[in-house]
Protein backbone atom coordinates (compact mmCIF):
# COMPACT_ATOMS: atom_id res chain seq x y z
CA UNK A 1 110.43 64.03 94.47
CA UNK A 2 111.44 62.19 91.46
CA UNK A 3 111.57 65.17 89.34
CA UNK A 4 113.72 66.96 91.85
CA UNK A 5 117.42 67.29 92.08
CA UNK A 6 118.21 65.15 95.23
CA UNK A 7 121.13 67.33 95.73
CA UNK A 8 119.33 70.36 95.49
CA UNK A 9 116.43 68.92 97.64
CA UNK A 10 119.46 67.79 100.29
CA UNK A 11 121.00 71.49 100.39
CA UNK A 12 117.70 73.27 100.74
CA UNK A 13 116.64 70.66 103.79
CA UNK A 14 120.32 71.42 105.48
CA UNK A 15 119.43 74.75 105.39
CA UNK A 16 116.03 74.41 106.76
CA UNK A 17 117.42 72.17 109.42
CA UNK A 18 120.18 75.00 110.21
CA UNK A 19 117.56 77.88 110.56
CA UNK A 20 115.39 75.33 112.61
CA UNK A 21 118.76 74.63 114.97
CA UNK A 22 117.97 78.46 116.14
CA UNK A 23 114.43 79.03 116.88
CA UNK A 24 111.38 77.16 115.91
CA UNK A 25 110.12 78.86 112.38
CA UNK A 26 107.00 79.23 110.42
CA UNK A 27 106.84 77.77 106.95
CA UNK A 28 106.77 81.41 105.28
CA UNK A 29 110.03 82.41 107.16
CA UNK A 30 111.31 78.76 105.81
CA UNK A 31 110.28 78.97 102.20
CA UNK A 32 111.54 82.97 102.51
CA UNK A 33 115.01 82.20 103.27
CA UNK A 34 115.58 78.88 100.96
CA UNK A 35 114.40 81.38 98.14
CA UNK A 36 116.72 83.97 98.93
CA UNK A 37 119.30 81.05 98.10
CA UNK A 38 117.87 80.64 95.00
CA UNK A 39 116.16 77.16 95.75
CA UNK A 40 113.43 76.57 92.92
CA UNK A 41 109.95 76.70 94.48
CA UNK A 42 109.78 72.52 93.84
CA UNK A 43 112.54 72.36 95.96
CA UNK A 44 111.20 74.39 98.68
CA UNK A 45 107.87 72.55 98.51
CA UNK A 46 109.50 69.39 98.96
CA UNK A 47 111.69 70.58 101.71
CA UNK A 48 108.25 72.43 103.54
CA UNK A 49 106.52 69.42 103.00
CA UNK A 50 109.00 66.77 104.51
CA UNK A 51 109.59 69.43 107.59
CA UNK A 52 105.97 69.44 107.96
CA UNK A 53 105.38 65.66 107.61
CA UNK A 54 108.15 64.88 110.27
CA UNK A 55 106.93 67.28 112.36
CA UNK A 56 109.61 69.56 112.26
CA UNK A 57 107.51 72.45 111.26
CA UNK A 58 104.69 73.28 113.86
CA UNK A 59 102.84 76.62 113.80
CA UNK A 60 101.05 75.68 116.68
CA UNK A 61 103.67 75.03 118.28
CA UNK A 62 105.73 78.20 117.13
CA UNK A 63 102.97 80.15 118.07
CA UNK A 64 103.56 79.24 121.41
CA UNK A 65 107.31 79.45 121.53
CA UNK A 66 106.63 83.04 120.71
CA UNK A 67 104.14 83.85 122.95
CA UNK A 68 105.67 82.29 125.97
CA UNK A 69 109.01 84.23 124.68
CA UNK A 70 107.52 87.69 124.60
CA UNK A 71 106.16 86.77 128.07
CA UNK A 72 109.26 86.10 129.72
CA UNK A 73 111.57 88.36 127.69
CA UNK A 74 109.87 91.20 125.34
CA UNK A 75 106.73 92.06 127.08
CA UNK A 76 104.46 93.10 124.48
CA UNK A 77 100.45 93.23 124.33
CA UNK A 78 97.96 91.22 122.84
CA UNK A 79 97.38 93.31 119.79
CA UNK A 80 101.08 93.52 118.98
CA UNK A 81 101.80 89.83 119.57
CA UNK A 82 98.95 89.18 117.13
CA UNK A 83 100.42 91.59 114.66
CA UNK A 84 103.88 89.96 114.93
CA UNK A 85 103.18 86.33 114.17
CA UNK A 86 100.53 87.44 111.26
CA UNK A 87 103.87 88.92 109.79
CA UNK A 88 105.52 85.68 110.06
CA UNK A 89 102.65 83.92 108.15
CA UNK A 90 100.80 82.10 110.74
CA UNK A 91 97.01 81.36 110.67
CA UNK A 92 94.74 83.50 111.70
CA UNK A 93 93.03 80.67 113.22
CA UNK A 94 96.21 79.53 115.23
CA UNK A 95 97.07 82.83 116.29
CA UNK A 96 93.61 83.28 117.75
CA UNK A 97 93.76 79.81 119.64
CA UNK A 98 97.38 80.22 120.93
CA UNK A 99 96.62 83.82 122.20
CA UNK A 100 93.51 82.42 124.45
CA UNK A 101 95.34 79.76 125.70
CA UNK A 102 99.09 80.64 126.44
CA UNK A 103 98.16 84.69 127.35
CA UNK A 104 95.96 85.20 129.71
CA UNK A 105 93.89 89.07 130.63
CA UNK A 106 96.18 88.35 134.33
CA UNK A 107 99.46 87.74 131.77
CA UNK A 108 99.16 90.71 129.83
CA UNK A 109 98.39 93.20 133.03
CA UNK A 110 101.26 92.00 134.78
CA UNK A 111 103.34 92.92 131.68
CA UNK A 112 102.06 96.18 131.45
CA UNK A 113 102.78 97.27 134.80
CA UNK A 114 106.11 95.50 133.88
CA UNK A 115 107.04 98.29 131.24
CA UNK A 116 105.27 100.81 133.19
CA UNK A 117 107.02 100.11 136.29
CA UNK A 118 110.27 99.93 134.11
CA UNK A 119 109.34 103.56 131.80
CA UNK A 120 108.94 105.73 135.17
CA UNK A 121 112.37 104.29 136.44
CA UNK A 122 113.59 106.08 133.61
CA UNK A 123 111.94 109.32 133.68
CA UNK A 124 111.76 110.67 137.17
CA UNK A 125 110.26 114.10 136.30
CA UNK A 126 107.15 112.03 134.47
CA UNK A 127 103.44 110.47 136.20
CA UNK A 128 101.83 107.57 135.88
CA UNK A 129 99.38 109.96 133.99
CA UNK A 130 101.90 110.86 131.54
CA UNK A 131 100.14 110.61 128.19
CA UNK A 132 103.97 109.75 126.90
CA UNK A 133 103.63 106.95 129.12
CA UNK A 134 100.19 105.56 127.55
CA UNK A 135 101.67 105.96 124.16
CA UNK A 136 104.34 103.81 125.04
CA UNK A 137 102.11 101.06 126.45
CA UNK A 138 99.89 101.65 123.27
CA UNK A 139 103.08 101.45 120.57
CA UNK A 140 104.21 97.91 122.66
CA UNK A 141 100.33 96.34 121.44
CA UNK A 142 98.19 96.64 124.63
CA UNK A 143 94.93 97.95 124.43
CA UNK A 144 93.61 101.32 125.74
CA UNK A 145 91.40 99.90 128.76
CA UNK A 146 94.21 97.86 129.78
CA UNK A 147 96.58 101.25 129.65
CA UNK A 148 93.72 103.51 131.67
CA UNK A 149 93.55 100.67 134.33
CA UNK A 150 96.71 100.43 135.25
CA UNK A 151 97.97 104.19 134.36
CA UNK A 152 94.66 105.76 136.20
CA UNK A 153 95.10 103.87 139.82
């Protein structure tokens, strides 16, 4: 840190600590947004590395903020949950772990019928059969046996 503008190094961790005020974050959507403020990439090492150190970064943990979020507020399947937080740079690894543990096969059913339940509201002249319906379920990240099981009762 000696060869790094303390002032520099003091905006960019501001920043971080603004973003983090939100929503937990991953360290890609951290070092993305200090460079689109033009921090130099020693800065935003510094700043990822004293977030990290003091424990204010945590994929683990973000993993399971956002799990536990699309749960309770965005339904979404497995496959699509998976997708999402790959996007936001977490670890394959830690996606895997945090998807066995915080979503269970019982979790994502019950979301399913959730948006299925919640689809045929909407369309009164449409089946549980609907095909429209299936490619709903499909486009929101569940997985085809989990769409026939509940769509084919």
């Amino acid at each position: 840190m000696d060869q790094i503008d303390k002032e520099e190094f003091s905006k960019a961790r501001n920043k971080a600590f603004k973003l983090l005020s939100y929503r937990e974050r991953t360290i890609k959507e951290i070092e993305d947004r200090l460079r689109k403020k033009d921090f130099t990439e020693e800065v935003i090492k510094a700043v990822v590395d004293f977030l990290l150190e003091k424990d204010y970064l945590n994929e683990e943990r973000f993993a399971e903020m956002w799990i536990r979020s699309r749960k309770k507020h965005h339904p979404r399947g497995r496959k699509l949950i998976y997708k999402e937080l790959k996007n936001k740079g977490v670890n394959q690894k830690i996606i895997n772990s945090a998807l066995n543990q915080y979503l269970s096969e019982q979790d994502e059913l019950e979301m399913a019928e959730y948006l299925m339940e919640k689809w045929l509201r909407r369309r009164t002249e449409e089946d549980s059969s609907s095909y429209k319906l299936k490619n709903y379920l499909a486009n929101k990240g569940f997985s085809y046996d989990l769409i026939y099981q509940i769509t084919d009762k």
